[in-house]
N, C-alpha and C. Protein backbone atom coordinates (compact mmCIF):
# COMPACT_ATOMS: atom_id res chain seq x y z
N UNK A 1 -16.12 32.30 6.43
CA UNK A 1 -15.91 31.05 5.70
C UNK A 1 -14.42 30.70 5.65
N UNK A 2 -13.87 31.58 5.14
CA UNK A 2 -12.19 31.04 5.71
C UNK A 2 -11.44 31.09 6.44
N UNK A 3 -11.82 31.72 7.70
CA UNK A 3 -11.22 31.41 8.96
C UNK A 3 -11.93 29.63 9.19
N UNK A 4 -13.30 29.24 8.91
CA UNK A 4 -13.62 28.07 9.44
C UNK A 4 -12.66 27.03 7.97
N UNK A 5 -12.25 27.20 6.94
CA UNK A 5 -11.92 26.41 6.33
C UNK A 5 -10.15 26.54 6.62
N UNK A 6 -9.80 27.28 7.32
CA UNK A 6 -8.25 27.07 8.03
C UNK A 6 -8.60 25.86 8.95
N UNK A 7 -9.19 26.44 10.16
CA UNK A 7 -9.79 26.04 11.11
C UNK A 7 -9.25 24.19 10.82
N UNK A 8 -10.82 23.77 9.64
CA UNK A 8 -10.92 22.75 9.36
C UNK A 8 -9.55 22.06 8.92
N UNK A 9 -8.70 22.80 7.93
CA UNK A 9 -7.55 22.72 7.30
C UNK A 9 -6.62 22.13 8.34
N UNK A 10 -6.05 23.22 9.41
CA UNK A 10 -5.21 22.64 10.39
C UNK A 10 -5.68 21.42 11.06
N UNK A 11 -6.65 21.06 11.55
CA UNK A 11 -7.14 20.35 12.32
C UNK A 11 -6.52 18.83 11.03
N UNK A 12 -7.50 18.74 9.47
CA UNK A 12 -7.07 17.55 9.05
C UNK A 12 -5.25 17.12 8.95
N UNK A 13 -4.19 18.34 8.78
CA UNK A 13 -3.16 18.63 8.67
C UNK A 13 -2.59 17.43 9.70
N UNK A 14 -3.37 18.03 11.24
CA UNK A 14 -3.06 17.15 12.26
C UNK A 14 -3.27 15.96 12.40
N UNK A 15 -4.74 15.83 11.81
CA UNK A 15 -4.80 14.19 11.23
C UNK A 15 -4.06 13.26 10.51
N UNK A 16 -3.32 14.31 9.24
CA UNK A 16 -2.62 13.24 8.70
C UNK A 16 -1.19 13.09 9.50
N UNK A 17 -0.89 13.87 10.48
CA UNK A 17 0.14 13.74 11.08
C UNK A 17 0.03 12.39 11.94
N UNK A 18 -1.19 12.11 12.56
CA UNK A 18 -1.52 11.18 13.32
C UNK A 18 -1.90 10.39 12.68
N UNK A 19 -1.76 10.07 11.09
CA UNK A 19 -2.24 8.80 10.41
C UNK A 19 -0.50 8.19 10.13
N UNK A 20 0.71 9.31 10.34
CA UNK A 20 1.64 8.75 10.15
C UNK A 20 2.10 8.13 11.14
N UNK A 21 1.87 8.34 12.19
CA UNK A 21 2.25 8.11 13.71
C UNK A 21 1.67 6.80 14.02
N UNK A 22 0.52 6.99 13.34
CA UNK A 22 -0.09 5.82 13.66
C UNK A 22 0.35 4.36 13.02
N UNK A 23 0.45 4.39 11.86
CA UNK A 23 0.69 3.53 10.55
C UNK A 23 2.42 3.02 11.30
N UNK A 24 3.44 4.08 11.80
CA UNK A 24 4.63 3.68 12.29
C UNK A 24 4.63 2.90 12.93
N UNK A 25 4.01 3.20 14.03
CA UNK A 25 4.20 2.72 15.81
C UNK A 25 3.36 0.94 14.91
N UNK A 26 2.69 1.01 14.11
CA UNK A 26 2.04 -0.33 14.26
C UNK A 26 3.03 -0.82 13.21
N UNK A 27 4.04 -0.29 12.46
CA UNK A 27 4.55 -1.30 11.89
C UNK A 27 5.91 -1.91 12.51
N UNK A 28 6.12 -0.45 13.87
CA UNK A 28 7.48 -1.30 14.81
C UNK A 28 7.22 -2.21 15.48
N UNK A 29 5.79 -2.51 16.10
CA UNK A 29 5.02 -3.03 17.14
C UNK A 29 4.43 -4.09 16.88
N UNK A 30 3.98 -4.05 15.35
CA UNK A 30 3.02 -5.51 14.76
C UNK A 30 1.62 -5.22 15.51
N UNK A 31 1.15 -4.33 16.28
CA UNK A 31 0.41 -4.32 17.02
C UNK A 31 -0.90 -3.68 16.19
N UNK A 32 -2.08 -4.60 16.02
CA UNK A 32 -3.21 -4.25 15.53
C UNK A 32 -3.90 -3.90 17.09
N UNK A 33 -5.10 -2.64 16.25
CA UNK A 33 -5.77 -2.29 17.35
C UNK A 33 -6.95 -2.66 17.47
N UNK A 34 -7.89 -2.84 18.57
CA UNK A 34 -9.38 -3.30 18.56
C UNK A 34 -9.97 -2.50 17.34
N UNK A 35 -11.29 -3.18 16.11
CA UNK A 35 -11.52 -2.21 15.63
C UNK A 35 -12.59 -1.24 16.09
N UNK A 36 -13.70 -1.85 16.90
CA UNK A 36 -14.97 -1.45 17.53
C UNK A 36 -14.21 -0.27 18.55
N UNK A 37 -12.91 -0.65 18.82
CA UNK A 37 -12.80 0.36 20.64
C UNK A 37 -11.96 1.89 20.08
N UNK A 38 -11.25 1.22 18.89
CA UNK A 38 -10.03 1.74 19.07
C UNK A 38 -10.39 3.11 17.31
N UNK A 39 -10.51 1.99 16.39
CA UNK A 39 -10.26 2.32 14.92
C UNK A 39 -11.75 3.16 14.15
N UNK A 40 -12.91 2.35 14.73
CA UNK A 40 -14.16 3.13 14.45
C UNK A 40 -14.18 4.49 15.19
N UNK A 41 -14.25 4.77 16.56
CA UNK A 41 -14.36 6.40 16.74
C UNK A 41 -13.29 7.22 16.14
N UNK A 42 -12.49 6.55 16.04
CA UNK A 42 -11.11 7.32 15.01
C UNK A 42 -11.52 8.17 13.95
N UNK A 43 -11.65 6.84 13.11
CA UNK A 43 -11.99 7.30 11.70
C UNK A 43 -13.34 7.82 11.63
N UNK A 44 -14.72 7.47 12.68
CA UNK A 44 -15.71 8.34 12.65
C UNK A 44 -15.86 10.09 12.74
N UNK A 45 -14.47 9.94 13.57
CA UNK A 45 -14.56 11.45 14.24
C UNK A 45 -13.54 12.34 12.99
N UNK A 46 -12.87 11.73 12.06
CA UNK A 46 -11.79 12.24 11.25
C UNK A 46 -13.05 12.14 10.04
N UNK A 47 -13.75 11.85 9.62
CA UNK A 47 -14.42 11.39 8.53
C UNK A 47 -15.98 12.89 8.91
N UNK A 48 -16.06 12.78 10.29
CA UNK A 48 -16.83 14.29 10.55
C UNK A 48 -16.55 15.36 10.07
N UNK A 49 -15.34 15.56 10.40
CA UNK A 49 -13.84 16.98 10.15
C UNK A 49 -14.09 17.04 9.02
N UNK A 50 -13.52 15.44 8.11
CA UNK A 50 -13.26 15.67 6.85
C UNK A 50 -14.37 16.12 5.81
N UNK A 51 -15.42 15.41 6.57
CA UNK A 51 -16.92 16.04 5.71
C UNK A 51 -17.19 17.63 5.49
N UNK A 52 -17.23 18.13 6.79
CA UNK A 52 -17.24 18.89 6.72
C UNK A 52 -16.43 20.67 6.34
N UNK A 53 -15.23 19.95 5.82
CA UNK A 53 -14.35 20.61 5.05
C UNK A 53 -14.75 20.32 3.85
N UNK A 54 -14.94 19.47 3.13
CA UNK A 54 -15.55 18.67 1.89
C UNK A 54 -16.40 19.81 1.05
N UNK A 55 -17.39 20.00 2.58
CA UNK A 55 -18.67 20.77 1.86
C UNK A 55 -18.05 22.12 2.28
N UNK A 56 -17.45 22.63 3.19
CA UNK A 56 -16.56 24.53 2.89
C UNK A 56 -15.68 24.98 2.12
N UNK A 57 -15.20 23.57 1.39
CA UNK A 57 -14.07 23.93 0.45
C UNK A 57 -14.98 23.81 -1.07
N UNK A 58 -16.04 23.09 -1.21
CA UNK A 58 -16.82 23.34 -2.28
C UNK A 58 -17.77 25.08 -2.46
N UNK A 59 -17.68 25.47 -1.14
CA UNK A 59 -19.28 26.39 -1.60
C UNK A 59 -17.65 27.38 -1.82
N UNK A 60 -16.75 27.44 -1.15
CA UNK A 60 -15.39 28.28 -1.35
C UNK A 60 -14.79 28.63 -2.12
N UNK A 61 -14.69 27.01 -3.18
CA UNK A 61 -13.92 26.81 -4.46
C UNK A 61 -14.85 27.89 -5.71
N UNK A 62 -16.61 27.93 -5.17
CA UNK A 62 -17.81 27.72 -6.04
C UNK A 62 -17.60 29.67 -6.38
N UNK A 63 -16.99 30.26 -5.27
CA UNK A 63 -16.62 31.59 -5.13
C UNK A 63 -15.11 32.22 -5.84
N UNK A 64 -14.44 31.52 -5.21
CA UNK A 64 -12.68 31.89 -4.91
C UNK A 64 -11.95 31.26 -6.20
N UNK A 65 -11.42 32.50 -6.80
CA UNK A 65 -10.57 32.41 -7.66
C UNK A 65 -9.26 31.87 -7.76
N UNK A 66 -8.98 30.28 -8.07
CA UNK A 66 -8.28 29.83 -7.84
C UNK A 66 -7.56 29.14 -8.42
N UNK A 67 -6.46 29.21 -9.02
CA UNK A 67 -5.22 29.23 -10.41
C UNK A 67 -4.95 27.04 -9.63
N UNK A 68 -4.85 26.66 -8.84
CA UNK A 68 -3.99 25.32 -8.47
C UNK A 68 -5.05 24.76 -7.83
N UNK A 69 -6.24 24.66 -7.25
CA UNK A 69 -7.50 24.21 -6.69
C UNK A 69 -8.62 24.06 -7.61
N UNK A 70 -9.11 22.87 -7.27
CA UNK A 70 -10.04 22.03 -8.60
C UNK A 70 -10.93 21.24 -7.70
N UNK A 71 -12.19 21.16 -7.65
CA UNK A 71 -13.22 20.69 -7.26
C UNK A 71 -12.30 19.10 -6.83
N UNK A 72 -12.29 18.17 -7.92
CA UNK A 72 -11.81 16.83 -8.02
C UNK A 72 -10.58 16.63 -7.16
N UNK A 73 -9.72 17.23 -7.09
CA UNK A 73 -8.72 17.49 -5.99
C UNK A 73 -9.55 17.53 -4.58
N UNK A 74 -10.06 18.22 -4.29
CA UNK A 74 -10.91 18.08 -3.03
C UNK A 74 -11.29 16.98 -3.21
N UNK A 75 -11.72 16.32 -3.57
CA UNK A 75 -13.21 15.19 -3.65
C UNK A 75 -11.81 14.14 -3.23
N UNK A 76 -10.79 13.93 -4.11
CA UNK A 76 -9.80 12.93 -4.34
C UNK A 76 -9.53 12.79 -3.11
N UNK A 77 -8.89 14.35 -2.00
CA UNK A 77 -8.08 14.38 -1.02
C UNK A 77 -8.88 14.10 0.45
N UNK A 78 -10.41 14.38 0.48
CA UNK A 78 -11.13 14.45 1.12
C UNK A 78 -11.27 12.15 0.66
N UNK A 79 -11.64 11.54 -0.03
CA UNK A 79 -11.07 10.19 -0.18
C UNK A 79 -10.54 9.76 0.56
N UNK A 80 -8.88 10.17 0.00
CA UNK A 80 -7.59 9.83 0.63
C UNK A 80 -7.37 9.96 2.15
N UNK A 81 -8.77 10.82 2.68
CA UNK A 81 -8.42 10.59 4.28
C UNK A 81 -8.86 9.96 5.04
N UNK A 82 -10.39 9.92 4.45
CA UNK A 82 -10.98 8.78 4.83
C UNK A 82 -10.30 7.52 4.53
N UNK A 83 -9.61 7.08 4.10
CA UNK A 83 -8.93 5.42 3.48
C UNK A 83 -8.07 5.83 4.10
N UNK A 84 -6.91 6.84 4.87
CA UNK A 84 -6.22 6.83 5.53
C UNK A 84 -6.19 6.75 7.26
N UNK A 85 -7.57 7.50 7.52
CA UNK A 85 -8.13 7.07 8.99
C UNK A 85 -8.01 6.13 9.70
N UNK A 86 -8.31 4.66 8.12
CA UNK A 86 -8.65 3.20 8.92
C UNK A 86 -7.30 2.70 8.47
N UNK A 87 -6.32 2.92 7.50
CA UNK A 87 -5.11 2.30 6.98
C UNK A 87 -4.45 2.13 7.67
N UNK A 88 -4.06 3.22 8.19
CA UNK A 88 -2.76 4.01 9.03
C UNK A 88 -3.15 2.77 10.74
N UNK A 89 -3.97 2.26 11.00
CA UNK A 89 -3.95 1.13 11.86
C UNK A 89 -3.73 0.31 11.84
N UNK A 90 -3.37 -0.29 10.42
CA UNK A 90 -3.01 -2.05 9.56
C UNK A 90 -1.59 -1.61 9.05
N UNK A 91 -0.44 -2.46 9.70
CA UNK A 91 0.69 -2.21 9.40
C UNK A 91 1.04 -2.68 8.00
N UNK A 92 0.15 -4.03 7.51
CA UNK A 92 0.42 -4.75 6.89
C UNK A 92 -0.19 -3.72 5.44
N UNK A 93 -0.58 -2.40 5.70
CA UNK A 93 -0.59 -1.83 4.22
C UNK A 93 0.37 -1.66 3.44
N UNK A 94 0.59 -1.41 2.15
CA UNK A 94 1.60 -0.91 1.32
C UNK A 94 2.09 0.49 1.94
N UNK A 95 4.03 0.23 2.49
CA UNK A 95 4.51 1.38 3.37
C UNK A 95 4.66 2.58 1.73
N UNK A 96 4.81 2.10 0.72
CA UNK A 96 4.88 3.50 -0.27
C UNK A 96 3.60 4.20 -0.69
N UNK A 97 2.51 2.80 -0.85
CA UNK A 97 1.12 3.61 -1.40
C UNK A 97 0.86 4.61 -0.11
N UNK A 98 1.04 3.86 0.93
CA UNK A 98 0.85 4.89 2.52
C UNK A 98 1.46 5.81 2.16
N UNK A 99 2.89 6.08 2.07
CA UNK A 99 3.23 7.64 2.55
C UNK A 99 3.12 8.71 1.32
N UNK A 100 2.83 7.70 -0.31
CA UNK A 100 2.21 8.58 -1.35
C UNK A 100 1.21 9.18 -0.89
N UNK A 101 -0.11 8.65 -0.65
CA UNK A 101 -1.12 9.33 -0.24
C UNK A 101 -0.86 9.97 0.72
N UNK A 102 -0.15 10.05 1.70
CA UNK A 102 0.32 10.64 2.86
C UNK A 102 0.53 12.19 2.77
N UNK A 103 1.91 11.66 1.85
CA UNK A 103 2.41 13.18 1.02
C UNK A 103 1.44 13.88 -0.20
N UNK A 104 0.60 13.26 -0.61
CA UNK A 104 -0.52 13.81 -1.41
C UNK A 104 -2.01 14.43 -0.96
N UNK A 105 -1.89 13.94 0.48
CA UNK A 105 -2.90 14.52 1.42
C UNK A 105 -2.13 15.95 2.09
N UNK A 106 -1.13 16.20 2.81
CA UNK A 106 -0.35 17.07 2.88
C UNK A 106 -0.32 18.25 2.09
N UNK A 107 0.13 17.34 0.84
CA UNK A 107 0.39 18.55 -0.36
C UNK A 107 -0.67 19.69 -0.55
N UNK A 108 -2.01 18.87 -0.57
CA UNK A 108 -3.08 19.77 -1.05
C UNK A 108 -3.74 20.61 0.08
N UNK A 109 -3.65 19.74 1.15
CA UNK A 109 -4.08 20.73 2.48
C UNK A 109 -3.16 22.03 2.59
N UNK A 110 -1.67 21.82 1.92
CA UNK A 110 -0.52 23.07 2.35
C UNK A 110 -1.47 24.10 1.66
N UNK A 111 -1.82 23.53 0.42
CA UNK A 111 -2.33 24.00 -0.93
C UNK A 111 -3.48 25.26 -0.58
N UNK A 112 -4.29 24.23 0.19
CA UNK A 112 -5.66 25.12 1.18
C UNK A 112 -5.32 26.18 1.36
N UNK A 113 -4.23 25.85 2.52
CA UNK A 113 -3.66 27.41 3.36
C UNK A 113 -3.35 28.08 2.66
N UNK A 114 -2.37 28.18 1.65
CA UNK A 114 -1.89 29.02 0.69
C UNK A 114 -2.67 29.74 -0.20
N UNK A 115 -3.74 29.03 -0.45
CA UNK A 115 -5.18 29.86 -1.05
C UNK A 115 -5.76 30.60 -0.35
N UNK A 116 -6.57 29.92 1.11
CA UNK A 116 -7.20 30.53 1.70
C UNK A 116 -7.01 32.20 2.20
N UNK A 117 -5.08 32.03 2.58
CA UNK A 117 -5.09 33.53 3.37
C UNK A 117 -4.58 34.19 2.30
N UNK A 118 -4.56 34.06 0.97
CA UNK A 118 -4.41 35.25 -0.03
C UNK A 118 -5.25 36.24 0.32
């Protein structure tokens, strides 16, 4: 179970790396992307990941003794990525609410790791 909830961990880590990358390049560029070609398998395939961390970090939390990890934190951060999947393609979002949630998606995934390999 927690080798697959690293697993899952790094992988969203990389996501939000690519929600910043993404959200940039479209606000130097102005450039919106198709949403059918480009933005739906995106966020379909990040919203898979994210599910399924959702439900390993619950049966995990339901076990694992954990002083800074809270059910609602998951639920919140597992949210925040989904709304970041499709954001991070519309330049025209708020650039601070973006990189709050950004850095608040980050934070708690570091959070993961730091639990997990105790």
């Amino acid at each position: 179970m927690s080798e697959e909830i690293l697993d899952l961990t790094e992988k969203l880590l990389h996501y939000n790396e690519l929600f910043l990358k993404n959200y940039r390049e479209g606000r130097e560029t102005g450039v919106t992307h198709d949403f059918h070609s480009v933005i739906k398998p995106f966020a379909d395939e990040v919203k898979e990941m994210n599910d399924k961390w959702n439900k390993a970090m619950k049966i995990w939390l339901s076990t694992a003794n954990t002083q800074y990890l809270h059910l609602k934190q998951i639920d919140t951060t597992s949210a925040h990525i989904d709304q970041l999947s499709v954001q991070s393609f519309f330049p025209d979002t708020s650039k601070s609410r973006f990189l709050n949630t950004h850095r608040a998606i980050e934070f708690i995934l570091s959070e993961v790791e730091k639990e997990v390999k105790k």
